[in-house]
N, C-alpha and C. Protein backbone atom coordinates (compact mmCIF):
# COMPACT_ATOMS: atom_id res chain seq x y z
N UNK A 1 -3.59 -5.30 -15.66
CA UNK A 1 -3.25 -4.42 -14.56
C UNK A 1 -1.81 -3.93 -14.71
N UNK A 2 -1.66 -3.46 -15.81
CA UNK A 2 -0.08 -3.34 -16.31
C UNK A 2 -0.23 -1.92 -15.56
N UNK A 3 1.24 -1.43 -15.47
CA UNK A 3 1.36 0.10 -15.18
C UNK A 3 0.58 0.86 -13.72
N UNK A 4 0.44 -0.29 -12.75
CA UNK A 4 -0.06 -0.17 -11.67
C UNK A 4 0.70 0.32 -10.50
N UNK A 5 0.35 2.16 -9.73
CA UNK A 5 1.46 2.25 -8.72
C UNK A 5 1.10 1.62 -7.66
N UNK A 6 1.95 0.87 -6.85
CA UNK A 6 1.32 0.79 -5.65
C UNK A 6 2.66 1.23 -4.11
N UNK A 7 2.00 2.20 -3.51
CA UNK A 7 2.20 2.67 -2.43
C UNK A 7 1.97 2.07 -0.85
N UNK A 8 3.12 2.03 -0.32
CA UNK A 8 2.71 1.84 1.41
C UNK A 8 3.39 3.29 2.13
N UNK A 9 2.82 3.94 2.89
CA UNK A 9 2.64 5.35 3.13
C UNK A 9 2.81 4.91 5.06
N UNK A 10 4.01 5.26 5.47
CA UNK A 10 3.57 5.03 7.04
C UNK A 10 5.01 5.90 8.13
N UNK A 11 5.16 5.90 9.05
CA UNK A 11 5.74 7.07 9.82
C UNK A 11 7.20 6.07 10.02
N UNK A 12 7.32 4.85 9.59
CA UNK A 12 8.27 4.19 9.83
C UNK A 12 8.20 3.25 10.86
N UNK A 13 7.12 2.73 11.38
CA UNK A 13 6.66 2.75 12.66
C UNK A 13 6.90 0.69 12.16
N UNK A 14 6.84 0.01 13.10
CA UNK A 14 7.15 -1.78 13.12
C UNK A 14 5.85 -1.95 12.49
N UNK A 15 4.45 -1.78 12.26
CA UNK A 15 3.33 -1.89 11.61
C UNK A 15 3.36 -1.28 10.27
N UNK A 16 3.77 -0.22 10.27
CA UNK A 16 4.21 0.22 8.54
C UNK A 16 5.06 -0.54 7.85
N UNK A 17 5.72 -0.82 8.48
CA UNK A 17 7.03 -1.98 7.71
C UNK A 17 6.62 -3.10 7.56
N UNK A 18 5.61 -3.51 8.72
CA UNK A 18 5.05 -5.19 8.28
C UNK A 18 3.69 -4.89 6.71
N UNK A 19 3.11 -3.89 6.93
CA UNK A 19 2.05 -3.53 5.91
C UNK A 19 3.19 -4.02 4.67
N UNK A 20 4.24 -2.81 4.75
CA UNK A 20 5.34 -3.05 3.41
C UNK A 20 5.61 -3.98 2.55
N UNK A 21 6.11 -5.12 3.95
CA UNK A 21 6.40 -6.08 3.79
C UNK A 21 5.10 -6.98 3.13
N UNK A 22 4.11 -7.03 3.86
CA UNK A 22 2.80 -7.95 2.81
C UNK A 22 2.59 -7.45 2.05
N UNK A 23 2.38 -6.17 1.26
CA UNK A 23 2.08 -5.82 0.18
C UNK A 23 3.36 -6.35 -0.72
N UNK A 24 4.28 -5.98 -0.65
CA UNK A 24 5.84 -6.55 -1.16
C UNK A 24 5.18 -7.87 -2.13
N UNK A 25 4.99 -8.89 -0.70
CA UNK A 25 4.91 -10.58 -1.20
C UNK A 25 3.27 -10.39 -1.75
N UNK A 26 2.58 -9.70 -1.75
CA UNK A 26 1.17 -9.64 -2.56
C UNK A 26 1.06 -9.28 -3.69
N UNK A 27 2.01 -8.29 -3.79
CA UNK A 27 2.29 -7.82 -5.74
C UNK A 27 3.18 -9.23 -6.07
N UNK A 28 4.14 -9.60 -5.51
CA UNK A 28 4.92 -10.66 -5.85
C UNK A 28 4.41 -11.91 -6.14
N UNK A 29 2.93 -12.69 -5.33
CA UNK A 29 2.04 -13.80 -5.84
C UNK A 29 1.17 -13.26 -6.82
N UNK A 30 1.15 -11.70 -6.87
CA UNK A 30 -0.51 -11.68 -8.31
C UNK A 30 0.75 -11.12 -9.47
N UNK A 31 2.05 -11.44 -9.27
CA UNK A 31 2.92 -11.05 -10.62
C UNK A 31 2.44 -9.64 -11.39
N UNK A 32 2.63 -9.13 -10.73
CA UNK A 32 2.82 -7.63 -11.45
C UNK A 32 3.71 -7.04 -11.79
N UNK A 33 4.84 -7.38 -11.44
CA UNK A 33 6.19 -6.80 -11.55
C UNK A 33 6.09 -5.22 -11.67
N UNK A 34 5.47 -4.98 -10.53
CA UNK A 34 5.75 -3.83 -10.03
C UNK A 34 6.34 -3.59 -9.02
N UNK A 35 6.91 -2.38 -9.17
CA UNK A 35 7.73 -2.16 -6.78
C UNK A 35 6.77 -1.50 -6.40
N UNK A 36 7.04 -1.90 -4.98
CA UNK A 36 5.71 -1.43 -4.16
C UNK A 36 6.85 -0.20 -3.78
N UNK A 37 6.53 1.30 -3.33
CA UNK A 37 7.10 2.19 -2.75
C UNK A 37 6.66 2.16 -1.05
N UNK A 38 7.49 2.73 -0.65
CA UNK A 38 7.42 3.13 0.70
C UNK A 38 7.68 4.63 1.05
N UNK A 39 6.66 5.03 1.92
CA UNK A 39 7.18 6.82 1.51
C UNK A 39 6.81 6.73 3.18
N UNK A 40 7.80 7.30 3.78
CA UNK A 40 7.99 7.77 5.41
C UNK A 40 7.79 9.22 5.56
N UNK A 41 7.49 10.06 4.33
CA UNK A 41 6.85 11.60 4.49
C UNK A 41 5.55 11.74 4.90
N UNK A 42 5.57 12.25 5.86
CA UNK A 42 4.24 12.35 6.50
C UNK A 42 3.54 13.51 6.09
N UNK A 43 4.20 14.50 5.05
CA UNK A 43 3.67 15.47 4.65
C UNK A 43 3.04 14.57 3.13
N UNK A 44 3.62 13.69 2.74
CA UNK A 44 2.66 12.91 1.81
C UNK A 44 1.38 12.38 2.45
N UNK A 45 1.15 11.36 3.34
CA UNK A 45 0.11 11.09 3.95
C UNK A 45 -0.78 12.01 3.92
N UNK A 46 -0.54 13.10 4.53
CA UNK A 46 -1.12 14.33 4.59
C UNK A 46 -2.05 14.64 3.33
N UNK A 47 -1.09 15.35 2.29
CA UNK A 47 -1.56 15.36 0.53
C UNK A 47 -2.39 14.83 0.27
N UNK A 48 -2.51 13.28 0.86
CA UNK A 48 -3.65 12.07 0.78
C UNK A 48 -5.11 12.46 1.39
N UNK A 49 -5.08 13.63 2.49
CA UNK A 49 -6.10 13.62 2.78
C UNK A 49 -6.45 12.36 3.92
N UNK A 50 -5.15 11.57 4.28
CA UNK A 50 -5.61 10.82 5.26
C UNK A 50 -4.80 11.20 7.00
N UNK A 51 -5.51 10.38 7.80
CA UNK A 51 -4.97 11.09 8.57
C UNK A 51 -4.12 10.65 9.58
N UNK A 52 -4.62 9.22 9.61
CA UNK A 52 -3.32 8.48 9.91
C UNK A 52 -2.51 7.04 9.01
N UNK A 53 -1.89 6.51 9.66
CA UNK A 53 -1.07 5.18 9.14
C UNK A 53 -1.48 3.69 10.02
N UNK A 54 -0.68 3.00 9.33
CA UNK A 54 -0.04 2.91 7.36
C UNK A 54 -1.01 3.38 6.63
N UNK A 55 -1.16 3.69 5.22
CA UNK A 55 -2.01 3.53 4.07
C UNK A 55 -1.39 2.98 3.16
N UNK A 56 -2.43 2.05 2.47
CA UNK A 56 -1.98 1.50 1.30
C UNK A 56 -2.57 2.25 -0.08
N UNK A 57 -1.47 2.52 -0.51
CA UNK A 57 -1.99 3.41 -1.93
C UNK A 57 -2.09 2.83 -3.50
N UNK A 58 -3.44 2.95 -4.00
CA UNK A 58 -3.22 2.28 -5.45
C UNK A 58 -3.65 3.43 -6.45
N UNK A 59 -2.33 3.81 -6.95
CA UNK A 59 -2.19 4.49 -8.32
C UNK A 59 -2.75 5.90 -7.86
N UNK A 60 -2.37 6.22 -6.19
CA UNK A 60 -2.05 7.37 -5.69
C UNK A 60 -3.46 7.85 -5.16
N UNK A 61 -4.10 7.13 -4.83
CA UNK A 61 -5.51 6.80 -4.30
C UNK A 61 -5.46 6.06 -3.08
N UNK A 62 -5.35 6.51 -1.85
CA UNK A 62 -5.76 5.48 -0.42
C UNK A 62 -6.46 4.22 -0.70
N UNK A 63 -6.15 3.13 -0.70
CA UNK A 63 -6.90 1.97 -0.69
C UNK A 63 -7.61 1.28 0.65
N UNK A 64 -5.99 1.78 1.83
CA UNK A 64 -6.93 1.23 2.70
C UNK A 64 -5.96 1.83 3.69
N UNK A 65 -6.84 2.08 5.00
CA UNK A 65 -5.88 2.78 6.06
C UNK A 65 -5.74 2.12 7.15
N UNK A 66 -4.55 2.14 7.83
CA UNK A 66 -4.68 1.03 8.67
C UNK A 66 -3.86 -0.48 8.67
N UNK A 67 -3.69 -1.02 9.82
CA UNK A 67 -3.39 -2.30 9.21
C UNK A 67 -3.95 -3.58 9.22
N UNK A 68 -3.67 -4.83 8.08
CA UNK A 68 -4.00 -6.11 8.17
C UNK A 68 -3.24 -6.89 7.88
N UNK A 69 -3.20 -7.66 8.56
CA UNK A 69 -2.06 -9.35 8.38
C UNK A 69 -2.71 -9.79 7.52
N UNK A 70 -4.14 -9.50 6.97
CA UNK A 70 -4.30 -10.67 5.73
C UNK A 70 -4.11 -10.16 4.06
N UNK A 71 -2.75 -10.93 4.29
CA UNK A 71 -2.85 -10.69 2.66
C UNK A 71 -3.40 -11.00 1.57
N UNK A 72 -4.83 -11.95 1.75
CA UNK A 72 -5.72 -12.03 0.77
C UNK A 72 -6.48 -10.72 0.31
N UNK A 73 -6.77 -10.11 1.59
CA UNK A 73 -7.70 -9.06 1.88
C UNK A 73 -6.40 -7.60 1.17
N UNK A 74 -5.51 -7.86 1.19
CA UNK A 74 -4.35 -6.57 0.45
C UNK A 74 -4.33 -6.64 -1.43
N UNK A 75 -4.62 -8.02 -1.12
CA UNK A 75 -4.39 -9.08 -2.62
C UNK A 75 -5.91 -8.02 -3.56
N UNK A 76 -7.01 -8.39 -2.66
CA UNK A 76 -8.26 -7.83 -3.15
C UNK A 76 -8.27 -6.47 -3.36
N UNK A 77 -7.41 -5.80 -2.75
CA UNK A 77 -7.55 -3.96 -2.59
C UNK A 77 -7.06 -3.01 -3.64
N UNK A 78 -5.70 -4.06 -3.89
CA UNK A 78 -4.97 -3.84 -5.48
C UNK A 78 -5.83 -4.43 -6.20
N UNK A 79 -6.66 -5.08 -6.56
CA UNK A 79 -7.06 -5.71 -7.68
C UNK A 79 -8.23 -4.20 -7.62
N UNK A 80 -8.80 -4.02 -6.74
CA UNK A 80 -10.22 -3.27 -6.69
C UNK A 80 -9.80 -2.55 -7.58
N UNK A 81 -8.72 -1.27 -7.07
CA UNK A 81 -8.47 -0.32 -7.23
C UNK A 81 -7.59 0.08 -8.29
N UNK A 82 -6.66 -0.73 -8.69
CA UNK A 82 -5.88 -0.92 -10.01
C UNK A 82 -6.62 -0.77 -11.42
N UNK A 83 -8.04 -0.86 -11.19
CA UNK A 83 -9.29 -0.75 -12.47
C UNK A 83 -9.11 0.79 -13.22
């Protein structure tokens, strides 16, 4: 899963930042040594075709919209989609 982007996409909002934040420590336990980005352009979201926030983006593809405290379930979304 080398060379994997991964995106958190959100208006800046206390739920976008916590998404951030678990994805952060979720690339950080599956060792990817990748940075997770954070993009507060809502004209990006947009581009995405989604329509609201957070989204989590893998390799510039929506993974998942919305939020979840479980970071097993964030853990699984990068793995899906990183293929």
């Amino acid at each position: 899963m080398n060379s994997v982007k991964i995106q958190v996409l959100g208006s800046g909002c206390s739920t976008c930042k916590k998404l951030y934040e678990l994805t952060k420590e979720a690339v950080a336990e599956m060792n990817l040594g990748v940075e997770v980005e954070y993009i507060t352009d809502i004209q990006k979201i947009v581009e995405m075709g989604v329509m609201s926030s957070p989204v989590l983006a893998v390799n510039g593809k929506p993974a998942m919209t919305g939020f979840t405290p479980d970071i097993e379930k964030i853990k699984q979304l990068i793995k899906e989609n990183a293929k």
